[in-house]
N, C-alpha and C. Protein backbone atom coordinates (compact mmCIF):
# COMPACT_ATOMS: atom_id res chain seq x y z
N UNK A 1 -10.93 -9.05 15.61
CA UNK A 1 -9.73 -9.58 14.98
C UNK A 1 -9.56 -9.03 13.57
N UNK A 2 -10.65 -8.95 12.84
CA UNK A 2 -10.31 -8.47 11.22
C UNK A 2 -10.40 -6.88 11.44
N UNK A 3 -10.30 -6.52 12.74
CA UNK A 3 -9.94 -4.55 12.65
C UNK A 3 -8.55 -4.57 12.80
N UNK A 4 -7.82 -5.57 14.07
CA UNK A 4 -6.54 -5.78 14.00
C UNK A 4 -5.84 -6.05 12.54
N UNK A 5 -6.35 -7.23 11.80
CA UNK A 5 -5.49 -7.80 10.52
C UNK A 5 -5.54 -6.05 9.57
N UNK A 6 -6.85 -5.88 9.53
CA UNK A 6 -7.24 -4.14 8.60
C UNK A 6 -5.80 -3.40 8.85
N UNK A 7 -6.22 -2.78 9.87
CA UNK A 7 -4.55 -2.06 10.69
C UNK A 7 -3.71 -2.15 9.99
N UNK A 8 -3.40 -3.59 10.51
CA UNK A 8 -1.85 -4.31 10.19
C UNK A 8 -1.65 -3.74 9.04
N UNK A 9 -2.75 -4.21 7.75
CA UNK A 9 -2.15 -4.50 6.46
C UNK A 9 -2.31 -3.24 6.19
N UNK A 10 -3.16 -1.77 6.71
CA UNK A 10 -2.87 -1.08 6.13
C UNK A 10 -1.68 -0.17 6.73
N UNK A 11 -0.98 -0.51 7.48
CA UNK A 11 0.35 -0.45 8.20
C UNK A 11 1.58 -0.51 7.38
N UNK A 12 0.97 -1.88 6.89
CA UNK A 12 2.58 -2.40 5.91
C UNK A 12 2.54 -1.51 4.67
N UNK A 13 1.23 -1.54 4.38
CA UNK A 13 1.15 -0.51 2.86
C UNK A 13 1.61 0.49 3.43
N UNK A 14 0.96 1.02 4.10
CA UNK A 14 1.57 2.61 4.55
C UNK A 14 3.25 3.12 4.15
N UNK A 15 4.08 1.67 5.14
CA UNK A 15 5.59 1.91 5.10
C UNK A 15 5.77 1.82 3.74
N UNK A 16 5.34 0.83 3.33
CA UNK A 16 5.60 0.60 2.49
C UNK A 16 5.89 1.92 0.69
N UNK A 17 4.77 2.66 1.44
CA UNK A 17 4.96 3.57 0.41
C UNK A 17 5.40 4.85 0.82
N UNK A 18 5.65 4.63 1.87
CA UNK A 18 6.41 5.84 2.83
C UNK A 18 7.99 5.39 2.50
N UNK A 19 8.33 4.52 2.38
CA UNK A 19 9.41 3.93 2.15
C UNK A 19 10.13 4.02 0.79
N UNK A 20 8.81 3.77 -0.14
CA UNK A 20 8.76 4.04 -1.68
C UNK A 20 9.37 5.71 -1.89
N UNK A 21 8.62 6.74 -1.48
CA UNK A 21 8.43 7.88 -1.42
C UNK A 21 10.19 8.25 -1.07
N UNK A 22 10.74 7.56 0.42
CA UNK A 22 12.38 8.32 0.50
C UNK A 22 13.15 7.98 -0.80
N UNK A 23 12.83 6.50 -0.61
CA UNK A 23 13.63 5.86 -2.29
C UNK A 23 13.27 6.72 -3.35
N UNK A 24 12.14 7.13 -3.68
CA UNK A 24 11.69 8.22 -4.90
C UNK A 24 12.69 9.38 -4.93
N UNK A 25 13.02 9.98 -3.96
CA UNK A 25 13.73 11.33 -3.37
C UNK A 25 15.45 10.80 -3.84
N UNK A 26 15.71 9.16 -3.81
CA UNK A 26 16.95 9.26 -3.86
C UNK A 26 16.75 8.98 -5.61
N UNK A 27 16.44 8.35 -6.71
CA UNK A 27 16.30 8.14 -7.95
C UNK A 27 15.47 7.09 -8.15
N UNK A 28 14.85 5.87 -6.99
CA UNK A 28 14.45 4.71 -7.35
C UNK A 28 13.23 4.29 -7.24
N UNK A 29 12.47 4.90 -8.03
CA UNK A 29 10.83 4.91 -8.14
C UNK A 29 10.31 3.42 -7.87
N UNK A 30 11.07 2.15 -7.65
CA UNK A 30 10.25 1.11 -7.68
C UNK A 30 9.30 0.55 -6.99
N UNK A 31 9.82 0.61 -5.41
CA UNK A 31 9.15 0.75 -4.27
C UNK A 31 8.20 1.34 -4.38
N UNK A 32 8.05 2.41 -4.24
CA UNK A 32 6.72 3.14 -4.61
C UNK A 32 5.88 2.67 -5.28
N UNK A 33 6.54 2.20 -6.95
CA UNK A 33 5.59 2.00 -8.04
C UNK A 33 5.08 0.65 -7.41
N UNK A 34 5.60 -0.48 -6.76
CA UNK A 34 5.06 -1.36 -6.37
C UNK A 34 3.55 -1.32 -5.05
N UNK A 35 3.96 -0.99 -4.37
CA UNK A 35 3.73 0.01 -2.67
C UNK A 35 1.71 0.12 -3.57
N UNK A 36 1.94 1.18 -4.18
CA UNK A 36 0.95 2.36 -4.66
C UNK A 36 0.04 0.96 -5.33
N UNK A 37 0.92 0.40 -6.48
CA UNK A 37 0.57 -0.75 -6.88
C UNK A 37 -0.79 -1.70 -6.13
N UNK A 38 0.31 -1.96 -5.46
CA UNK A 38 -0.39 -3.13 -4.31
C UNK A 38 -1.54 -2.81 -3.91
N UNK A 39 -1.64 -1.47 -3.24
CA UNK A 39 -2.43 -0.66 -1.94
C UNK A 39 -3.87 -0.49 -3.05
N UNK A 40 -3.86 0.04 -4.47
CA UNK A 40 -4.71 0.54 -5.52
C UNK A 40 -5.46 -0.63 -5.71
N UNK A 41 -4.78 -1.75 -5.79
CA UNK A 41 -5.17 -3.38 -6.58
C UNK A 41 -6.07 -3.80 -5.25
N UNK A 42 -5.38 -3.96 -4.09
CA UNK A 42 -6.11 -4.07 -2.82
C UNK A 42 -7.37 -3.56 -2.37
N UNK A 43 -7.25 -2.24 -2.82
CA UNK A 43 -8.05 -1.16 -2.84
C UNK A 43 -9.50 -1.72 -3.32
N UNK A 44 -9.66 -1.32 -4.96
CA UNK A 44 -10.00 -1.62 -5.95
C UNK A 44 -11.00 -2.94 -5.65
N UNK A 45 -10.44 -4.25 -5.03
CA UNK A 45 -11.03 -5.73 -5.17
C UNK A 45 -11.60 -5.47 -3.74
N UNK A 46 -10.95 -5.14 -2.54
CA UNK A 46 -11.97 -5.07 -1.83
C UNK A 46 -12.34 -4.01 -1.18
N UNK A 47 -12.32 -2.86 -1.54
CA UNK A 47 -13.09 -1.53 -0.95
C UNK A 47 -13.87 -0.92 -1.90
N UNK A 48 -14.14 -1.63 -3.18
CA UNK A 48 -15.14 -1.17 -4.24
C UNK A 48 -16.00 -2.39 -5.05
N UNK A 49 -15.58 -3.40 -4.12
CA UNK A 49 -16.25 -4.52 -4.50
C UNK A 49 -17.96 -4.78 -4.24
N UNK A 50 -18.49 -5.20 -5.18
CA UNK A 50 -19.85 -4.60 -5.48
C UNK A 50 -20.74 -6.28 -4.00
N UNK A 51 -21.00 -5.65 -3.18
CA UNK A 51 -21.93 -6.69 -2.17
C UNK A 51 -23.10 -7.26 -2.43
């Protein structure tokens, strides 16, 4: 079950900054800056979190 939820959430980030990225192309960096945001902070607390 927590390989499914993994997936998922790294799914939504994905669009999410895939999404960021077309918006970037049209003038509107926010998406992205959020997206990248999120995914880094996420990142950061639990894929470098000390066990």
């Amino acid at each position: 079950m927590k390989l499914a939820l993994a997936i998922l959430v790294f799914l939504v980030f994905g669009a999410a900054i895939g999404g960021g990225i077309l918006m970037l192309m049209h003038g509107s960096p926010w998406l992205f800056i959020v997206g990248l945001g999120a995914f880094l902070g996420t990142f950061c607390k639990y894929g470098c979190a000390s066990q």
